[in-house]
C-alpha atoms as a PDB file:
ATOM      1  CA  UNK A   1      21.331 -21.208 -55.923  1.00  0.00           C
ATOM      2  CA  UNK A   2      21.456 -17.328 -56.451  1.00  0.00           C
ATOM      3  CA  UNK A   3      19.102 -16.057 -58.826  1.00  0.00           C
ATOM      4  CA  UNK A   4      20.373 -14.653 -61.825  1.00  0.00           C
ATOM      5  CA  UNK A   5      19.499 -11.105 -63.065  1.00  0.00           C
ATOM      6  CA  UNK A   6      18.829 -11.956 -66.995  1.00  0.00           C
ATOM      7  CA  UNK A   7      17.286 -15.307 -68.135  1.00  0.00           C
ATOM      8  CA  UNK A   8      18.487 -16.035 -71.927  1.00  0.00           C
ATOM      9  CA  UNK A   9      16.028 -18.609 -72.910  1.00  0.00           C
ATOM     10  CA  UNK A  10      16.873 -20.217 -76.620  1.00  0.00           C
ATOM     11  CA  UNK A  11      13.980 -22.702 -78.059  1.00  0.00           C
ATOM     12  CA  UNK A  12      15.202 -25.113 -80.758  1.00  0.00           C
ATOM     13  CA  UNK A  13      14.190 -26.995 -83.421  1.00  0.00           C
ATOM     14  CA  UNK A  14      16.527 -28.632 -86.050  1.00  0.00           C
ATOM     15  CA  UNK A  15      18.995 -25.991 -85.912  1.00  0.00           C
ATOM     16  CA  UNK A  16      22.103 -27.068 -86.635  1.00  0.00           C
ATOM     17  CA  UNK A  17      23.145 -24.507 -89.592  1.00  0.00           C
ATOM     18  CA  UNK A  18      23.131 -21.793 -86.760  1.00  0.00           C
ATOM     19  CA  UNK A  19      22.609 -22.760 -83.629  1.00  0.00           C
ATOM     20  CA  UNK A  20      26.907 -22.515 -82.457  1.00  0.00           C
ATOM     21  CA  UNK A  21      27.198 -18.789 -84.272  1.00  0.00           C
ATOM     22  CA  UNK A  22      24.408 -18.017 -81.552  1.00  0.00           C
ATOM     23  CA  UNK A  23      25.844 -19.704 -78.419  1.00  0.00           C
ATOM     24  CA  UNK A  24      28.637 -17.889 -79.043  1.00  0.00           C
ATOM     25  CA  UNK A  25      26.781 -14.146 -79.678  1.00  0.00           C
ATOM     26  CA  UNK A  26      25.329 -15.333 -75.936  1.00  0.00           C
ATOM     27  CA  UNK A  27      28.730 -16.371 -74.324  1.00  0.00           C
ATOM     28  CA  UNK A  28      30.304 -13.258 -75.722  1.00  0.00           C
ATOM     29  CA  UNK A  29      28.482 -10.760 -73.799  1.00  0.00           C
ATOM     30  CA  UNK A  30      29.672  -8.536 -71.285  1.00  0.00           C
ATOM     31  CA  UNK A  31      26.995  -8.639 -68.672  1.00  0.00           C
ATOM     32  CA  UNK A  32      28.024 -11.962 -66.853  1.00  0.00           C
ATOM     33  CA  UNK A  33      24.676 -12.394 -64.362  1.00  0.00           C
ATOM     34  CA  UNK A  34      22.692 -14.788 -66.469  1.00  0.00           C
ATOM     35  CA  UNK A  35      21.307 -18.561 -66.980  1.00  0.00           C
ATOM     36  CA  UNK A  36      20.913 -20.188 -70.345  1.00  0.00           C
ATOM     37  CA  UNK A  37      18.238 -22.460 -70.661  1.00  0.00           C
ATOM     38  CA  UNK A  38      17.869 -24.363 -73.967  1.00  0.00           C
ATOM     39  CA  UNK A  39      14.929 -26.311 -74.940  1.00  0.00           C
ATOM     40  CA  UNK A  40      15.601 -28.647 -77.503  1.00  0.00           C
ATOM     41  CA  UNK A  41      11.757 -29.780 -79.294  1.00  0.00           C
ATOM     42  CA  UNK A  42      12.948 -33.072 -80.697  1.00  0.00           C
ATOM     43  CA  UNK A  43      15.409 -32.216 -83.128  1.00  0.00           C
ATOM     44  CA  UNK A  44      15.903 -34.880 -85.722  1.00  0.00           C
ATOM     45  CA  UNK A  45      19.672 -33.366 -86.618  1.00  0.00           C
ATOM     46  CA  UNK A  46      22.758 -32.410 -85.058  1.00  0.00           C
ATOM     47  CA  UNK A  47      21.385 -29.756 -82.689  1.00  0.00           C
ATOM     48  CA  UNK A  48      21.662 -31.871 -79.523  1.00  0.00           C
ATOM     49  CA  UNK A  49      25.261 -32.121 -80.249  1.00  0.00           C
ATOM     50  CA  UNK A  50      26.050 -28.574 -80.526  1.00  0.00           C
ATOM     51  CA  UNK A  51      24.253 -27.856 -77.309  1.00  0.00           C
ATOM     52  CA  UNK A  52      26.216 -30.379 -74.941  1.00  0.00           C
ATOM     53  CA  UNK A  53      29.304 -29.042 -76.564  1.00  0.00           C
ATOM     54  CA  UNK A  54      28.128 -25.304 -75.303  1.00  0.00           C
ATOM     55  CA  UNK A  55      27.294 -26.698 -71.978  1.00  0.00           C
ATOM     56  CA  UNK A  56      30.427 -28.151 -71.749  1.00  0.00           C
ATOM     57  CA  UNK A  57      31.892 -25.206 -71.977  1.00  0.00           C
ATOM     58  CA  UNK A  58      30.137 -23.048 -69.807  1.00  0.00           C
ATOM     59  CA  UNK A  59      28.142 -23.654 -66.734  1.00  0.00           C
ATOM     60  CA  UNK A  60      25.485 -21.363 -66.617  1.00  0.00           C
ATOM     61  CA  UNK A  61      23.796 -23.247 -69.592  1.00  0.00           C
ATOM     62  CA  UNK A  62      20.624 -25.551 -68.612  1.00  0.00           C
ATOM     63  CA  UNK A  63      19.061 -27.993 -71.762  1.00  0.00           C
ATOM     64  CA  UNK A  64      16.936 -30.562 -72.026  1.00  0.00           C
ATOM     65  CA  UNK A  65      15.194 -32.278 -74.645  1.00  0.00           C
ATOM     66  CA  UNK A  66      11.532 -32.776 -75.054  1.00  0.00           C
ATOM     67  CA  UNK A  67       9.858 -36.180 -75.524  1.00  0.00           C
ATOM     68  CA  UNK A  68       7.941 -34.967 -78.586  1.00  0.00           C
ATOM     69  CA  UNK A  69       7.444 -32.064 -80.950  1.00  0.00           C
ATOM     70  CA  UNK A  70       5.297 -29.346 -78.427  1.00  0.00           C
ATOM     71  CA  UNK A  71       5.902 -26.277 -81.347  1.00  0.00           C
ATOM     72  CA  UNK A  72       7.457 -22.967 -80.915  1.00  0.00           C
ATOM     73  CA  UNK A  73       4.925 -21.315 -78.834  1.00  0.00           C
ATOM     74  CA  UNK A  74       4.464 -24.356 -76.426  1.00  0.00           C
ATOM     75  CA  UNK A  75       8.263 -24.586 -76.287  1.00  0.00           C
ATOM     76  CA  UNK A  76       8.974 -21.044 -75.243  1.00  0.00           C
ATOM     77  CA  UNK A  77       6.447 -21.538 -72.312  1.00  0.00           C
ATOM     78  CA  UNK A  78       8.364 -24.134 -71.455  1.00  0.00           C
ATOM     79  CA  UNK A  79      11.648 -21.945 -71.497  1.00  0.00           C
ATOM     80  CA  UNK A  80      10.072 -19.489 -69.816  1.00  0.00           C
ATOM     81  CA  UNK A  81       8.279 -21.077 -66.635  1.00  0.00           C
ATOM     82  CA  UNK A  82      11.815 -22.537 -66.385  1.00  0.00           C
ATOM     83  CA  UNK A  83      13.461 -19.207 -66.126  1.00  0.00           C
ATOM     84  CA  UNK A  84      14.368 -17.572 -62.726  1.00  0.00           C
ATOM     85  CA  UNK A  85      15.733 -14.385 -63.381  1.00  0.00           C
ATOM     86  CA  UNK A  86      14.656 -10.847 -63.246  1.00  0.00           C
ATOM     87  CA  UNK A  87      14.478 -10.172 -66.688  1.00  0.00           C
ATOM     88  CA  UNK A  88      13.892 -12.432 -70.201  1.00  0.00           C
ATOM     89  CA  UNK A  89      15.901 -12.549 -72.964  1.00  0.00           C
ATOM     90  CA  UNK A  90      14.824 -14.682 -76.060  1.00  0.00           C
ATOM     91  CA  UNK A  91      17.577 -15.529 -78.751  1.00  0.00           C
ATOM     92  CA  UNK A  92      16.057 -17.578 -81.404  1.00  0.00           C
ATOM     93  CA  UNK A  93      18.328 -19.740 -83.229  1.00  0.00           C
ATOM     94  CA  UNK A  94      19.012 -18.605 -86.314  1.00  0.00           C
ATOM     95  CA  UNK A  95      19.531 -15.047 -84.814  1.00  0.00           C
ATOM     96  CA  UNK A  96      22.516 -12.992 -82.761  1.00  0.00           C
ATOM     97  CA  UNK A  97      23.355 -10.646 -80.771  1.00  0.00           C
ATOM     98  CA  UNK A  98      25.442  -7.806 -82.498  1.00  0.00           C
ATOM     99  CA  UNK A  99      26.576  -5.948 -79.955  1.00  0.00           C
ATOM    100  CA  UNK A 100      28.720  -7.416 -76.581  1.00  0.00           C
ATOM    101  CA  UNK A 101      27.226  -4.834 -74.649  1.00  0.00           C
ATOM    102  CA  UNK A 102      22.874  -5.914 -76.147  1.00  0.00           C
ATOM    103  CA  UNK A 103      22.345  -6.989 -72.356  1.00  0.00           C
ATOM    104  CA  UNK A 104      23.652  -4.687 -70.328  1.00  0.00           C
ATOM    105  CA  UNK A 105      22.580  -1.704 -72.277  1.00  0.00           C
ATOM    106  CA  UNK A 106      18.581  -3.302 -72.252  1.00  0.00           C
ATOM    107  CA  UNK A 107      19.260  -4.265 -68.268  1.00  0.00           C
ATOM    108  CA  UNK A 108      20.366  -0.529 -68.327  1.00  0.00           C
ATOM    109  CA  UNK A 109      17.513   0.926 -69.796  1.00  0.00           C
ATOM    110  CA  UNK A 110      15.127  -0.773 -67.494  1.00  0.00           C
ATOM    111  CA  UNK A 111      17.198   0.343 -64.364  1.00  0.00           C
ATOM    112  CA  UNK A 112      16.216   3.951 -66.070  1.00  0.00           C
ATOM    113  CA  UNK A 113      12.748   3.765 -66.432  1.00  0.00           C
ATOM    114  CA  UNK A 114      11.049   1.485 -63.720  1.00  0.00           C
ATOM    115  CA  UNK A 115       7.696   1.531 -65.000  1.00  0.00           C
ATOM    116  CA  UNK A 116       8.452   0.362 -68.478  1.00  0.00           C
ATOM    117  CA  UNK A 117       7.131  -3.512 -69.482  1.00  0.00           C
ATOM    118  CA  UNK A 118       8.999  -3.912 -72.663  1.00  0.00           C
ATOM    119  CA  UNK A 119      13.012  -3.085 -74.226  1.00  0.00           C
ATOM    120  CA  UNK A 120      13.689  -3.383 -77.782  1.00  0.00           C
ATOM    121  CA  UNK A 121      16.210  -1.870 -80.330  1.00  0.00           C
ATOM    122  CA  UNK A 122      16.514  -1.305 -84.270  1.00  0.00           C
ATOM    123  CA  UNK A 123      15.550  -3.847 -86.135  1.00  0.00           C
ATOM    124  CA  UNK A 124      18.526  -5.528 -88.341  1.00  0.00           C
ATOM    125  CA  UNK A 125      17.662  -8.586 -90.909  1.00  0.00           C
ATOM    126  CA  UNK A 126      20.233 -11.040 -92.022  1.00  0.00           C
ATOM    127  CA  UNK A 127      19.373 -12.851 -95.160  1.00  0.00           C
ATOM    128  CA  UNK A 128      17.484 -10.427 -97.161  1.00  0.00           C
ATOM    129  CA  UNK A 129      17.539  -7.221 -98.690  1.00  0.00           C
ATOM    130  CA  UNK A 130      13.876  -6.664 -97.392  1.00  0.00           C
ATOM    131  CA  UNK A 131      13.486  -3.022 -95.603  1.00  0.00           C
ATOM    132  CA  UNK A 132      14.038  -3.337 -91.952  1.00  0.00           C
ATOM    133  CA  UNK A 133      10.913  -1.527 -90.035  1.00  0.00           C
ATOM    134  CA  UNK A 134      12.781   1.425 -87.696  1.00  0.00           C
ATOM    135  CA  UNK A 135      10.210   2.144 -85.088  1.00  0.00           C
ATOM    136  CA  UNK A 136      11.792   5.716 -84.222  1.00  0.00           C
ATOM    137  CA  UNK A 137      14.502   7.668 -85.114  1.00  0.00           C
ATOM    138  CA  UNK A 138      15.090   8.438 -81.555  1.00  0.00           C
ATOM    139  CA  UNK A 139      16.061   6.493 -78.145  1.00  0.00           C
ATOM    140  CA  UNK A 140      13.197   6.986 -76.129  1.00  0.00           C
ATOM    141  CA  UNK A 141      10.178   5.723 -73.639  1.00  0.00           C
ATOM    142  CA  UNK A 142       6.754   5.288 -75.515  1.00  0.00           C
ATOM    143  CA  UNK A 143       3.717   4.982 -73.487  1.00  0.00           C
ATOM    144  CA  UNK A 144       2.935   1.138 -73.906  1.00  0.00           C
ATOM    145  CA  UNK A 145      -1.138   1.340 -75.561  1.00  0.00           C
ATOM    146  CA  UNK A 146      -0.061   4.308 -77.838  1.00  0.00           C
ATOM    147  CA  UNK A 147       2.703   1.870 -79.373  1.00  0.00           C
ATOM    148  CA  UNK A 148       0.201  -1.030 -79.863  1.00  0.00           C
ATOM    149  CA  UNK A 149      -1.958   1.508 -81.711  1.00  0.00           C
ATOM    150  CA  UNK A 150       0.903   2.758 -83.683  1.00  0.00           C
ATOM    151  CA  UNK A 151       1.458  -1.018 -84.743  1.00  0.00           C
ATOM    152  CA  UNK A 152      -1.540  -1.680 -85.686  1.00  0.00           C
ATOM    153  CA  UNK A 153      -1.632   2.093 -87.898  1.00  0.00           C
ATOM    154  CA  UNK A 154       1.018   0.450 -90.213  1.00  0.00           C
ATOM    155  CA  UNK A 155      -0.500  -3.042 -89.349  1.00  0.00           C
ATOM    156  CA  UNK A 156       2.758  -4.836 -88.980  1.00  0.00           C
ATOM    157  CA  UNK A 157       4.852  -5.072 -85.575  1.00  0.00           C
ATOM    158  CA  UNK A 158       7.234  -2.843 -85.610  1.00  0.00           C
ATOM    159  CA  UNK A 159       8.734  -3.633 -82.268  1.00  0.00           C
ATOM    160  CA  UNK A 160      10.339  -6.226 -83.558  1.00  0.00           C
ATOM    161  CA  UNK A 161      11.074 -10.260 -82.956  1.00  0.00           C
ATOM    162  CA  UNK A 162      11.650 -11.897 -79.611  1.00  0.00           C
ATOM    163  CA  UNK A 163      15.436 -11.820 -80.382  1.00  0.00           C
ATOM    164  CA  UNK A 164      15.377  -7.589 -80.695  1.00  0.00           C
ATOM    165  CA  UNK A 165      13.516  -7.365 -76.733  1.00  0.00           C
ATOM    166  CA  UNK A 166      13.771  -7.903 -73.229  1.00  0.00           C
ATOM    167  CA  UNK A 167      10.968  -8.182 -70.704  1.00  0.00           C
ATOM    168  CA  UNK A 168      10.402  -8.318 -67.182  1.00  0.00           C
ATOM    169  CA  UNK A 169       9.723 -11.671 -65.922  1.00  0.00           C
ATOM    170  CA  UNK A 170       7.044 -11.296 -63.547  1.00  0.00           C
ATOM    171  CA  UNK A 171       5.073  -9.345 -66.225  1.00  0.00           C
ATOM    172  CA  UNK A 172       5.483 -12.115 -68.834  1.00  0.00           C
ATOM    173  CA  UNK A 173       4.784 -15.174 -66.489  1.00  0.00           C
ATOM    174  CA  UNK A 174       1.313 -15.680 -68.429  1.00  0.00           C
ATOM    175  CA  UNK A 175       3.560 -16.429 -71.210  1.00  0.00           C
ATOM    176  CA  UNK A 176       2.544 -16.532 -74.998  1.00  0.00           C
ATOM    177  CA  UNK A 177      -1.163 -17.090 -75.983  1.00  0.00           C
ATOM    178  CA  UNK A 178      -1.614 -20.852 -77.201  1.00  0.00           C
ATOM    179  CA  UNK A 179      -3.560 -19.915 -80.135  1.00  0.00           C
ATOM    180  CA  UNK A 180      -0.860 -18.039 -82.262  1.00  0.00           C
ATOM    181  CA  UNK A 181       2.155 -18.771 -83.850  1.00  0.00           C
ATOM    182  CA  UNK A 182       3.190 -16.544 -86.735  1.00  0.00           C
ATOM    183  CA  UNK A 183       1.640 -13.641 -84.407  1.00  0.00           C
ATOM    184  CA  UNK A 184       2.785 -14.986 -80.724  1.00  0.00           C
ATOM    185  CA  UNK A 185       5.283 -12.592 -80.352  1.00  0.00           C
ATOM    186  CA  UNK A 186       3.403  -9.451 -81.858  1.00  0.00           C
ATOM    187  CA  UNK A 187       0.379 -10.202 -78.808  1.00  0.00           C
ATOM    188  CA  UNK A 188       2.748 -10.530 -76.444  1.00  0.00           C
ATOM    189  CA  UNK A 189       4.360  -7.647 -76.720  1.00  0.00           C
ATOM    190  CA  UNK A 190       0.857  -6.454 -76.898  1.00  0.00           C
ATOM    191  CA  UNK A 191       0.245  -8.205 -73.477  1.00  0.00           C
ATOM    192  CA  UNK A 192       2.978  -6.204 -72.308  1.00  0.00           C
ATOM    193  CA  UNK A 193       2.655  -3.011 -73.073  1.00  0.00           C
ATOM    194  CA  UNK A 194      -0.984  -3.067 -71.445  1.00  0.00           C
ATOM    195  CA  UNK A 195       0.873  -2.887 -67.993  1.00  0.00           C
ATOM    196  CA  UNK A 196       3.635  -0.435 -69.024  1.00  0.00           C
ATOM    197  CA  UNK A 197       5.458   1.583 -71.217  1.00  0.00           C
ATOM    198  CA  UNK A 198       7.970   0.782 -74.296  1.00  0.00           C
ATOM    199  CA  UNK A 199      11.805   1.844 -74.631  1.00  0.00           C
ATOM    200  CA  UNK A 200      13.319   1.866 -77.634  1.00  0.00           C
ATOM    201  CA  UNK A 201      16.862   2.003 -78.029  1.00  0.00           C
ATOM    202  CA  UNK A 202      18.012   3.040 -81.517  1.00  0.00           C
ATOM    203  CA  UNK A 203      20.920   0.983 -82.106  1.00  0.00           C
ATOM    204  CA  UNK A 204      21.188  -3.049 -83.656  1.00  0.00           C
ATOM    205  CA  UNK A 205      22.205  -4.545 -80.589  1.00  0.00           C
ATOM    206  CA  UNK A 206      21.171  -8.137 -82.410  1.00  0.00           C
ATOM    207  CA  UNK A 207      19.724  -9.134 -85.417  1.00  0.00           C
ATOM    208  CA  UNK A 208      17.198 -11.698 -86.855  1.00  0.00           C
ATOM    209  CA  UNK A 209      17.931 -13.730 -89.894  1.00  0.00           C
ATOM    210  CA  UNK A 210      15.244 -14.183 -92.159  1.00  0.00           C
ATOM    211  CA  UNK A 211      14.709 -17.176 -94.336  1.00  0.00           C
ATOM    212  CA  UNK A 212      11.510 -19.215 -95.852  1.00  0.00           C
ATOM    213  CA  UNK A 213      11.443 -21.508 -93.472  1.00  0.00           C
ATOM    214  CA  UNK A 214      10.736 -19.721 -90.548  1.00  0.00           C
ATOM    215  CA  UNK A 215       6.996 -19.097 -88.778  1.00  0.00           C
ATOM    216  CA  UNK A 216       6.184 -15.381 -90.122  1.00  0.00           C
ATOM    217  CA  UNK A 217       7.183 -16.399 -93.369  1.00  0.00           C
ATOM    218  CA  UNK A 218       5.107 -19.258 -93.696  1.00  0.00           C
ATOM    219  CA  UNK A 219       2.398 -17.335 -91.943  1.00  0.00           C
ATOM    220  CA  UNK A 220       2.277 -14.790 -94.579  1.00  0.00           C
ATOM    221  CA  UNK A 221       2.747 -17.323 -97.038  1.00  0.00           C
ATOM    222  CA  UNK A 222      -0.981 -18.846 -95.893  1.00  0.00           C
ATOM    223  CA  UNK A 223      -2.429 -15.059 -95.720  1.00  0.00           C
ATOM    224  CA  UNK A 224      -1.125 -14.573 -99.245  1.00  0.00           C
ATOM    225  CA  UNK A 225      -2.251 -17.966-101.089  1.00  0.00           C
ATOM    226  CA  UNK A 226      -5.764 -18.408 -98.923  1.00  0.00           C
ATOM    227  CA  UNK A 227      -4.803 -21.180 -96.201  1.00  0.00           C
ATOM    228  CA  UNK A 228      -4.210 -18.761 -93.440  1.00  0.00           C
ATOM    229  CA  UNK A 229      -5.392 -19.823 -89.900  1.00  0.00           C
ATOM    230  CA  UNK A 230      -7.093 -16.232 -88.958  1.00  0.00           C
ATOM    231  CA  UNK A 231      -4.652 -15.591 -86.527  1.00  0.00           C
ATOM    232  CA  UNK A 232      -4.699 -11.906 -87.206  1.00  0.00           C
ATOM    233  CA  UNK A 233      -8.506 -11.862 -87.538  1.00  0.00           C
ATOM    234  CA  UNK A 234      -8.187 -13.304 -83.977  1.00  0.00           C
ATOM    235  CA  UNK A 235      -5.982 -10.853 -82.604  1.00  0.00           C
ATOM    236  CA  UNK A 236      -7.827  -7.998 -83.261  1.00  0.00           C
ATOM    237  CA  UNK A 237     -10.970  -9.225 -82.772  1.00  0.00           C
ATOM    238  CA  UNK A 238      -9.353 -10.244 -79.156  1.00  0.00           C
ATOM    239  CA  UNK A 239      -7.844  -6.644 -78.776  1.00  0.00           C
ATOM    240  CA  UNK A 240     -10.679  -4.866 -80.305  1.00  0.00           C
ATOM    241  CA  UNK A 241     -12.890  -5.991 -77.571  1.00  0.00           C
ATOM    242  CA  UNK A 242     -10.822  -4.093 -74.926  1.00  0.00           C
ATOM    243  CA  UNK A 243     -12.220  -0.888 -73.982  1.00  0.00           C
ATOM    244  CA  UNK A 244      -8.791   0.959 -73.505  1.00  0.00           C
ATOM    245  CA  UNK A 245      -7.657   0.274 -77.019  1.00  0.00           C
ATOM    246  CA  UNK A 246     -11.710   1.145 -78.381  1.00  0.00           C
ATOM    247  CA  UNK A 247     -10.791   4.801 -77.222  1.00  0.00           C
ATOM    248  CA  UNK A 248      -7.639   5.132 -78.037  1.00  0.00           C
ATOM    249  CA  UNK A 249      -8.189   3.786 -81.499  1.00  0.00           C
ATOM    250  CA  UNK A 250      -7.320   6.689 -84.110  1.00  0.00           C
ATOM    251  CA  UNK A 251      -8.744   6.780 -87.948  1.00  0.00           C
ATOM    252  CA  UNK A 252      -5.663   5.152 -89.668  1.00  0.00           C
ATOM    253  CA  UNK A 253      -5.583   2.524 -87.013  1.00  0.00           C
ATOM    254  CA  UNK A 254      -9.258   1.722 -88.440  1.00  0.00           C
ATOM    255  CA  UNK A 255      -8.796   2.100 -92.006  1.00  0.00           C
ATOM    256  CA  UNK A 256      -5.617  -0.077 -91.649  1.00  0.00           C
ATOM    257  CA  UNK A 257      -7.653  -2.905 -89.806  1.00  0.00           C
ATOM    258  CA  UNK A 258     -10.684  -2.669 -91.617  1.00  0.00           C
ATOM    259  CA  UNK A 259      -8.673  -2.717 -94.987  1.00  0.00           C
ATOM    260  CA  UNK A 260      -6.783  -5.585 -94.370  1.00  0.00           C
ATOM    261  CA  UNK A 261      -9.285  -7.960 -92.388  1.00  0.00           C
ATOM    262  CA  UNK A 262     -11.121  -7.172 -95.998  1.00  0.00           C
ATOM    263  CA  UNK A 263      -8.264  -8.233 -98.165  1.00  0.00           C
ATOM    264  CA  UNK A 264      -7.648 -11.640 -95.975  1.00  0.00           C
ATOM    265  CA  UNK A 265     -10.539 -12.736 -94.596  1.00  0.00           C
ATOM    266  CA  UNK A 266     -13.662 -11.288 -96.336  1.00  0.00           C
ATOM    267  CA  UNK A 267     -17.258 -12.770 -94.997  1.00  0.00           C
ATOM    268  CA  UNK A 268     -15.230 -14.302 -92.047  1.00  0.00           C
ATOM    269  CA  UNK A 269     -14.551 -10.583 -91.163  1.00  0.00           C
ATOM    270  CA  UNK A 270     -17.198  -8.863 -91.094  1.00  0.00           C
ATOM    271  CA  UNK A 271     -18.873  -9.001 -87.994  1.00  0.00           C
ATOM    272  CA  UNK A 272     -15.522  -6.882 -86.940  1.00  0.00           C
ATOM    273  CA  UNK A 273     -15.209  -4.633 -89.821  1.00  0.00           C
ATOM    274  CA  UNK A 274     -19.112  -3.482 -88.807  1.00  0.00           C
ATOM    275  CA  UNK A 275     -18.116  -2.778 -85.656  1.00  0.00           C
ATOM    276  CA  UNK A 276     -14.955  -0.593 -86.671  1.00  0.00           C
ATOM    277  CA  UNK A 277     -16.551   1.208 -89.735  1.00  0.00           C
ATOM    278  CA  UNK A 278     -19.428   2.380 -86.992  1.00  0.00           C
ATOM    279  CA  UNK A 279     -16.752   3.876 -85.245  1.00  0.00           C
ATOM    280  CA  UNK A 280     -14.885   5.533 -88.278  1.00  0.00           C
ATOM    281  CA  UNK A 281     -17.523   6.443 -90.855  1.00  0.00           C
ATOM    282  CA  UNK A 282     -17.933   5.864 -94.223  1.00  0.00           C
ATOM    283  CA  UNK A 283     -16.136   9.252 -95.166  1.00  0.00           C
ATOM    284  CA  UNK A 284     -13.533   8.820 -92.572  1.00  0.00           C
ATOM    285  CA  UNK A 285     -12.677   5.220 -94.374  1.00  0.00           C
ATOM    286  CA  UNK A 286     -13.087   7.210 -97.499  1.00  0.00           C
ATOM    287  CA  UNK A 287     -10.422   9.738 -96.815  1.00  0.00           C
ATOM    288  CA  UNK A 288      -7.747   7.213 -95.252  1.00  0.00           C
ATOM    289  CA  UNK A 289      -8.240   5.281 -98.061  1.00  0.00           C
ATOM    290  CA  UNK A 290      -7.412   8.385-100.324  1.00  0.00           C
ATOM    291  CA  UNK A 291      -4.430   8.801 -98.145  1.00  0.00           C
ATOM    292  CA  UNK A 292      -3.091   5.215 -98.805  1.00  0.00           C
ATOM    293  CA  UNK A 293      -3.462   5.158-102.016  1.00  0.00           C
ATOM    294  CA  UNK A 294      -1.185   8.522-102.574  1.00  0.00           C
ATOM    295  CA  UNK A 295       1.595   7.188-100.297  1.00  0.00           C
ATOM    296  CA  UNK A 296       1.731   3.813-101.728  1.00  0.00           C
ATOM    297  CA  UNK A 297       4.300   5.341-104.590  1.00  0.00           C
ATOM    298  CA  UNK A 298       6.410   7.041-101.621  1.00  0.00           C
ATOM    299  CA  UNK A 299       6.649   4.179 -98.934  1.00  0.00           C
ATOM    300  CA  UNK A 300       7.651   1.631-102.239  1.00  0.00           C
ATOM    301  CA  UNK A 301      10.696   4.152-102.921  1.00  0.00           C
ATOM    302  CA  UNK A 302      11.720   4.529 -99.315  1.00  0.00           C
ATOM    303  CA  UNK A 303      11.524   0.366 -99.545  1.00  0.00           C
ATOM    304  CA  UNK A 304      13.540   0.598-103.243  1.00  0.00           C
ATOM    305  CA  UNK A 305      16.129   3.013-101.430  1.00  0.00           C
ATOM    306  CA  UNK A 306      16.749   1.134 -98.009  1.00  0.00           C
ATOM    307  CA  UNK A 307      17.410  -2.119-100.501  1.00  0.00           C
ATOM    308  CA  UNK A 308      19.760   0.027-101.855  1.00  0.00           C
ATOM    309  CA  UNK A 309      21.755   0.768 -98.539  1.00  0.00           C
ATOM    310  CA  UNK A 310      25.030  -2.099 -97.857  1.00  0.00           C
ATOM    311  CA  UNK A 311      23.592  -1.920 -94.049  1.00  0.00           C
ATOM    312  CA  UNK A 312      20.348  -3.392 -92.389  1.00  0.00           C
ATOM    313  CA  UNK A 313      20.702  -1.008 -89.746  1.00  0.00           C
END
């Protein structure tokens, strides 16, 4: 069996309202050298129909349906230690591609710049009027552990969901880290970007439709009301502890962190926050902090503005 250049991989789980408008954002594309593989997690409604019908149709798709519930993160190991080809492509199922041309321009882009680890594009939301995070304003290659910093500056990913990237296989095999879920993505692309550099293409090529049912949402949901599962407290405590990022590691990036693992997770925290105030300083923290506070009122009018805008993009 030849091996196929791009491996789209789509976990599912109960979703039916969607799941068809997504096949057929897949099917649609121009760059023909791909597998499907769907994973159904023990859907309870019509999803297992919609998928046979797609396979049905078109041969390249692979499904199969797991005995019991294994979770997103389990479930897109599973997709991807089935996956052959070069190159990974996750397309959630709620989400899209936009563009005909989303695979061969990320294929593309890798064939351009051989030492990269990670493609995304603009992020576009569907369902909301909630500013969409644009991590440049320019197509470009970003040296991989400057980007994690610059996430972790605005603390938020700003690379985007698994839908908006494409990664190399071989780099990805460890697959997603177990012990997150509403941040499984975000350390991956972490994971990533240790071993190589970013590219960024500044166009929608797909978009990810937001709703209150979905992981981040109900992840932010525990942060906000107290029953959060320290999974960013984990991450950074796991990321911290790397030398590379320790140096690398700018003021902002420590008043964001230190801020915020305050705010969420208090006592629980502050082993960490020690650690990452002895590297800033109390007047360091004090002047970041200064600087938040006076660009609150700026970054809640950009927000207030892009609302305003008819397009996502």
């Amino acid at each position: 069996m030849q091996t196929p250049k791009v491996s789209v991989l789509v976990p599912v789980y109960n979703g039916q309202q969607n799941l068809a408008e997504c096949f057929e954002s897949i099917l649609a594309q121009d760059f023909p050298d791909l597998e499907i593989l769907v994973s159904d997690d023990g859907s309870t409604d019509n999803s297992m129909e919609i998928i046979k019908a797609f396979a049905a149709r078109d041969a390249r798709i692979r499904w199969w349906k797991n005995p019991r519930n294994k979770g997103l993160t389990a479930n897109s190991n599973l997709c991807l230690s089935e996956a052959r080809g070069q190159y990974v492509k996750f397309v959630h199922q709620d989400d899209l591609l936009l563009s005909v041309h989303a695979l061969a321009k990320m294929v593309a882009a890798f064939d351009e710049y051989p030492n990269a680890a990670l493609v995304g594009c603009r992020q576009h939301l569907t369902g909301t009027g909630k500013h969409a995070f644009r991590f440049s304003n320019r197509t470009g290659c970003f040296d991989g552990r400057r980007v994690i910093v610059k996430c972790l500056e605005r603390n938020n990913n700003i690379i985007g969901q698994p839908t908006l990237t494409l990664f190399r296989r071989l780099q990805g095999r460890r697959g997603f880290d177990e012990r997150f879920t509403g941040f499984m993505d975000f350390e991956m692309w972490c994971h990533l970007l240790e071993q190589g550099d970013f590219i960024y293409l500044d166009e929608p090529l797909a978009t990810w439709r937001v709703h209150e049912y979905q992981q981040t949402a109900q992840t932010t949901r525990a942060q906000k009301d107290g029953t959060q599962n320290y999974e960013q407290l984990r991450f950074v405590e796991t990321y911290y502890a790397k030398p590379w990022l320790r140096e690398l590691a700018t003021d902002r990036m420590l008043f964001a962190q230190i801020y915020y693992l305050r705010k969420y997770y208090g006592a629980k925290a502050l082993p960490l926050i020690s650690a990452m105030m002895s590297q800033l300083s109390t007047g360091n923290y004090v002047r970041q902090w200064l600087k938040h506070k006076l660009s609150r009122p700026f970054e809640k009018l950009r927000e207030k503005l892009a609302r305003q805008t008819p397009s996502n993009a």
